[in-house]
Protein backbone atom coordinates (compact mmCIF):
# COMPACT_ATOMS: atom_id res chain seq x y z
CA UNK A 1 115.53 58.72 39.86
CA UNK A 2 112.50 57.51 41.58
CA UNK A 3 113.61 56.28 45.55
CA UNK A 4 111.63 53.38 47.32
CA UNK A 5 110.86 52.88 50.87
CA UNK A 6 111.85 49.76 52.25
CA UNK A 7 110.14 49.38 56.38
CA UNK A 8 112.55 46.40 58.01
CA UNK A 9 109.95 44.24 59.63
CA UNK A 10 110.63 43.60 63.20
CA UNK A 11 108.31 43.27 66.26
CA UNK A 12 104.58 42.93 65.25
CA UNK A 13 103.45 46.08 66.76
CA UNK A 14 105.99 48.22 65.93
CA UNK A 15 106.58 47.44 62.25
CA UNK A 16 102.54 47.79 62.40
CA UNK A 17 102.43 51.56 63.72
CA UNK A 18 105.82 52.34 61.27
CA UNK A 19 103.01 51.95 58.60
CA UNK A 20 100.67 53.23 60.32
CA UNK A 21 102.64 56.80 60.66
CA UNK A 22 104.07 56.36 57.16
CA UNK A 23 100.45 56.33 55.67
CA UNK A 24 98.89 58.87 57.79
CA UNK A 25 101.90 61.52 56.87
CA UNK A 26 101.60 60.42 53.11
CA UNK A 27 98.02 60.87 53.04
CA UNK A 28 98.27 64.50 54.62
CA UNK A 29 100.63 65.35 52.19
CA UNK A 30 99.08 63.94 48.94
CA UNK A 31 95.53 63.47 50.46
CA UNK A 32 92.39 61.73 48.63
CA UNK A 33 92.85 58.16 49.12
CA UNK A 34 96.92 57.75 48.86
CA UNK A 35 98.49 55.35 50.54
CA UNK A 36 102.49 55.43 51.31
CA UNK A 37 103.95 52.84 48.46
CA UNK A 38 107.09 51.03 50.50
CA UNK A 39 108.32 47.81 50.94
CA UNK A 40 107.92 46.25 54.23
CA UNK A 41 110.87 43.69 54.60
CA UNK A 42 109.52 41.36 57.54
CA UNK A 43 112.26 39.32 59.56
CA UNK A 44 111.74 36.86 62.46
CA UNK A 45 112.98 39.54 65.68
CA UNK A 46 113.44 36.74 68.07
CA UNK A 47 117.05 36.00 65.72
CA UNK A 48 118.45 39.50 66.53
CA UNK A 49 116.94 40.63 70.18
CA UNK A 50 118.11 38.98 72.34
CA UNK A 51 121.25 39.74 70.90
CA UNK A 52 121.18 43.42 71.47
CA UNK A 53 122.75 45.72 71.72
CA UNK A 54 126.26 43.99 71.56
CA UNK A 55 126.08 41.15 69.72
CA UNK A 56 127.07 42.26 66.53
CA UNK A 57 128.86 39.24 65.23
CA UNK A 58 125.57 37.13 65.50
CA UNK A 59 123.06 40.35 64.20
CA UNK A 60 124.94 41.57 60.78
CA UNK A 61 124.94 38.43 59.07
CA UNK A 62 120.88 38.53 59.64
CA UNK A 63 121.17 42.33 58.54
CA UNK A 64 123.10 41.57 55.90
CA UNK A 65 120.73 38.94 54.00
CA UNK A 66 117.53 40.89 54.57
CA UNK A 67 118.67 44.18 53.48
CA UNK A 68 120.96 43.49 50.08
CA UNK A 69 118.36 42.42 48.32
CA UNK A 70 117.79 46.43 48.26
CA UNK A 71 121.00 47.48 48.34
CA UNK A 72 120.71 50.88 46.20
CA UNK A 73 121.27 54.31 45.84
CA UNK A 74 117.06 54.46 44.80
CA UNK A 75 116.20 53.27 48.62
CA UNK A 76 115.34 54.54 51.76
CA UNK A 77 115.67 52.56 54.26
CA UNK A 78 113.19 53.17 57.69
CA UNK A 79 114.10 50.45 61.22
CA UNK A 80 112.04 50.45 63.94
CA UNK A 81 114.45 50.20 66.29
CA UNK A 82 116.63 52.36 68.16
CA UNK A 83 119.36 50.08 69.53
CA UNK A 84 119.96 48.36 66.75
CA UNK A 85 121.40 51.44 64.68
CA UNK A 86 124.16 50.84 66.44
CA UNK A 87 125.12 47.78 64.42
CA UNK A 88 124.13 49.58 61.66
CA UNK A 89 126.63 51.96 61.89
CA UNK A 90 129.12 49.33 61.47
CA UNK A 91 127.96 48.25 57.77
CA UNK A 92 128.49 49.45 54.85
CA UNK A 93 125.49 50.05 52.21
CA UNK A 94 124.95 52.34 48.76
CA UNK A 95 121.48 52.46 50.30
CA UNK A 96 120.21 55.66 52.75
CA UNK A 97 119.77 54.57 56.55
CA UNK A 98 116.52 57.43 58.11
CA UNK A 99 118.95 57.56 60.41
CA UNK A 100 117.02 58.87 64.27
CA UNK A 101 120.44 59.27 65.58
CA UNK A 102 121.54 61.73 63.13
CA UNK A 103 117.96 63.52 63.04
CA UNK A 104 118.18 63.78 66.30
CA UNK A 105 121.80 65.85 66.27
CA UNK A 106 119.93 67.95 63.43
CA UNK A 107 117.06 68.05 65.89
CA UNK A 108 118.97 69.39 69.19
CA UNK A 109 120.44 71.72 67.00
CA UNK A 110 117.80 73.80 66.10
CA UNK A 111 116.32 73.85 69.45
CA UNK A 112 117.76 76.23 72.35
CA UNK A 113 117.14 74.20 75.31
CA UNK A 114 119.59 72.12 76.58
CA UNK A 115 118.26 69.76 79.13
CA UNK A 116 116.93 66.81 78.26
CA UNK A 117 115.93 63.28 79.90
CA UNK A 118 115.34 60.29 77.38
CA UNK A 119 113.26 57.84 77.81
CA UNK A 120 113.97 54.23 76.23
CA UNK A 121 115.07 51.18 77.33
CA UNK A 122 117.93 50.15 79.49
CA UNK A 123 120.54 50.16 77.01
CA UNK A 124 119.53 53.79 76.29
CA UNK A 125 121.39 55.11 78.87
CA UNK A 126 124.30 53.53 77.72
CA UNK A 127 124.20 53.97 74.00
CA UNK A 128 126.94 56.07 72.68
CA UNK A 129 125.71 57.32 69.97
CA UNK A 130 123.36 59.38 71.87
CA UNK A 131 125.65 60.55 74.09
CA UNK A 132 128.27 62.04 71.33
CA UNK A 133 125.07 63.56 69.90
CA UNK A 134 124.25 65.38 73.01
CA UNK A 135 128.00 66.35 73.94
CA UNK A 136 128.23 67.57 70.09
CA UNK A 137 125.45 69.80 70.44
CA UNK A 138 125.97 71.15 73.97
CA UNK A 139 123.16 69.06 75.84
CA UNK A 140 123.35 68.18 78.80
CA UNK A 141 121.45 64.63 79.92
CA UNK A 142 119.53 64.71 83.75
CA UNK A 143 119.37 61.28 84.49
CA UNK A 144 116.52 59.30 85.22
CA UNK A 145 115.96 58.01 88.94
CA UNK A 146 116.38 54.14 88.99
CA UNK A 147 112.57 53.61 89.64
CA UNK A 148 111.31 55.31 86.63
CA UNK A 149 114.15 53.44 84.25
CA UNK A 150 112.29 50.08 85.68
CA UNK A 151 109.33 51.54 85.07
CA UNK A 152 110.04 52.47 81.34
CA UNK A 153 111.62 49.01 80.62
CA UNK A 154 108.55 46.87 82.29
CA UNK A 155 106.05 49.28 80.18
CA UNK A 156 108.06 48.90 76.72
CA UNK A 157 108.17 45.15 77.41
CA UNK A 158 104.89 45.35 77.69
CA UNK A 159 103.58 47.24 75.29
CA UNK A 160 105.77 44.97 72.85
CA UNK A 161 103.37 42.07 74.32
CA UNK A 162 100.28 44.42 73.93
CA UNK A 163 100.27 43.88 77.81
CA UNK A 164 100.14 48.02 79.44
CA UNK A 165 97.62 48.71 81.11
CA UNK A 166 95.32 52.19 81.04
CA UNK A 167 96.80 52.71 84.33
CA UNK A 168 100.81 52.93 83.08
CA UNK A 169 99.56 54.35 79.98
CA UNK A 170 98.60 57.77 81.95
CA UNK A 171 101.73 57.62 84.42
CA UNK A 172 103.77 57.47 81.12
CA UNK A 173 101.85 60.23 79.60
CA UNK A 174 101.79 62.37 83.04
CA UNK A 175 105.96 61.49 83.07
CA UNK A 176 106.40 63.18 79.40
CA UNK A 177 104.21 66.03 80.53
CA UNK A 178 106.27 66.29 84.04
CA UNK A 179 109.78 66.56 82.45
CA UNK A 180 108.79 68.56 78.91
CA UNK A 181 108.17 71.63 81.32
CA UNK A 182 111.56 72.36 81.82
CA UNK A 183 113.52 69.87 79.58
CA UNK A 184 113.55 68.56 76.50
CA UNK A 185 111.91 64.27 76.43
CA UNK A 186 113.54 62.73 73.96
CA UNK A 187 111.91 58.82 73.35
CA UNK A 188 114.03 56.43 72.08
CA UNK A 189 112.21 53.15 72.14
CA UNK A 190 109.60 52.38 69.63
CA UNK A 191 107.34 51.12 72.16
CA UNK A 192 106.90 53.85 74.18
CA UNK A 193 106.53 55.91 70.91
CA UNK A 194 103.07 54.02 70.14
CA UNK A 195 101.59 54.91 73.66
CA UNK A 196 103.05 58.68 73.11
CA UNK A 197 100.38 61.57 72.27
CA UNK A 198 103.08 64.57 73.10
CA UNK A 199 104.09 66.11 70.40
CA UNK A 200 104.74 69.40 71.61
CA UNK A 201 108.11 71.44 71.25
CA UNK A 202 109.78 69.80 74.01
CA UNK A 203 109.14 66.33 73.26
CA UNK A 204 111.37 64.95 70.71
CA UNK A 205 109.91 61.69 69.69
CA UNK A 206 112.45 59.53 67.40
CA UNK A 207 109.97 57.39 65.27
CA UNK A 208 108.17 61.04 64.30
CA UNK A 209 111.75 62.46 63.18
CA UNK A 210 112.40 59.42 60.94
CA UNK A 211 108.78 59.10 59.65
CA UNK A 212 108.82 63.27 58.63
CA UNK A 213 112.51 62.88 57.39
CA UNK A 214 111.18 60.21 54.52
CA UNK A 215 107.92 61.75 53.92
């Protein structure tokens, strides 16, 4: 049985470098001129973010209506966003959820150092599902100081806008580089995934684990 690839749609930018991965690792893979065939399911993300990460009662209703249209065993199903797995977690589907959390467990497994700092947004820190994964598999998390959370959390914002400048660009960049010498970087946040170019061993980078997992 043939599986199809439905993208949910969310913020411009990020729905636009989901595709962007997508095709590049599809076209490595089957090269000439092929192109990844999914579905991109586009919904309006002003309904569900400012929502996040607890309103549930408001978000799965939206959820619900934009994803049972492709409710079956045949799909994958790729979100561009972190957080909102969360909610997801509390549905039920026949459907496959590329799910970064649990790539990310699979991930930490495989890899023998156990520091690591993430970098995401604010709720990062307090999402649980990231921090069963890293109790499960023996991590332990060095937190962030509270300047460089503010930091990550003004640049996300604005790279949603298309707003960073060259400048935070390279102190994000020289940040990954600073903390992948002697800890794992785990990015959690879409955003900061389109200004990443780390891809070494340390650097875990979630959009690349689900974007490998469905290729």
């Amino acid at each position: 049985m043939q599986t199809q690839i439905v993208l949910l749609g969310l913020g411009v930018r990020s729905t636009l470098f989901y595709q962007e991965v997508l095709h590049n690792l599809y076209n490595k893979k089957f090269k000439g001129f092929s192109t990844c065939p999914l579905i991109v399911k586009q919904i309006d993300f002003n309904t569900i973010n400012p929502y996040l990460p607890n309103g549930k009662n408001v978000i799965i209703p939206i959820l619900q209506e934009a994803i049972m249209p492709f409710n079956s065993f045949k799909t994958n199903l790729i979100v561009p966003n972190i957080t909102l797995h969360s909610i997801l977690d509390l549905m039920s589907f026949k459907l496959c959820i590329i799910h970064p959390i649990i790539l990310l467990e699979h991930k930490l497994i495989e890899t023998s150092l156990k520091t690591c700092v993430v970098f995401g947004t604010r709720h990062t820190k307090g999402n649980s599902s990231i921090a069963t994964v890293l109790n499960n598999t023996e991590t332990t998390l060095v937190n962030l100081d509270e300047d460089i959370i503010s930091f990550l959390d003004e640049l996300r914002q604005a790279v949603y806008y298309n707003k960073e400048t060259s400048t935070n660009v390279a102190k994000f960049k020289a940040l990954v580089n600073e903390f992948s010498t002697n800890c794992l970087v785990i990015i959690a946040c879409t955003e900061l995934s389109i200004i990443n170019t780390n891809h070494t061993k340390n650097v875990i980078d979630l959009v690349q684990l689900q974007c490998n997992a469905i290729i």
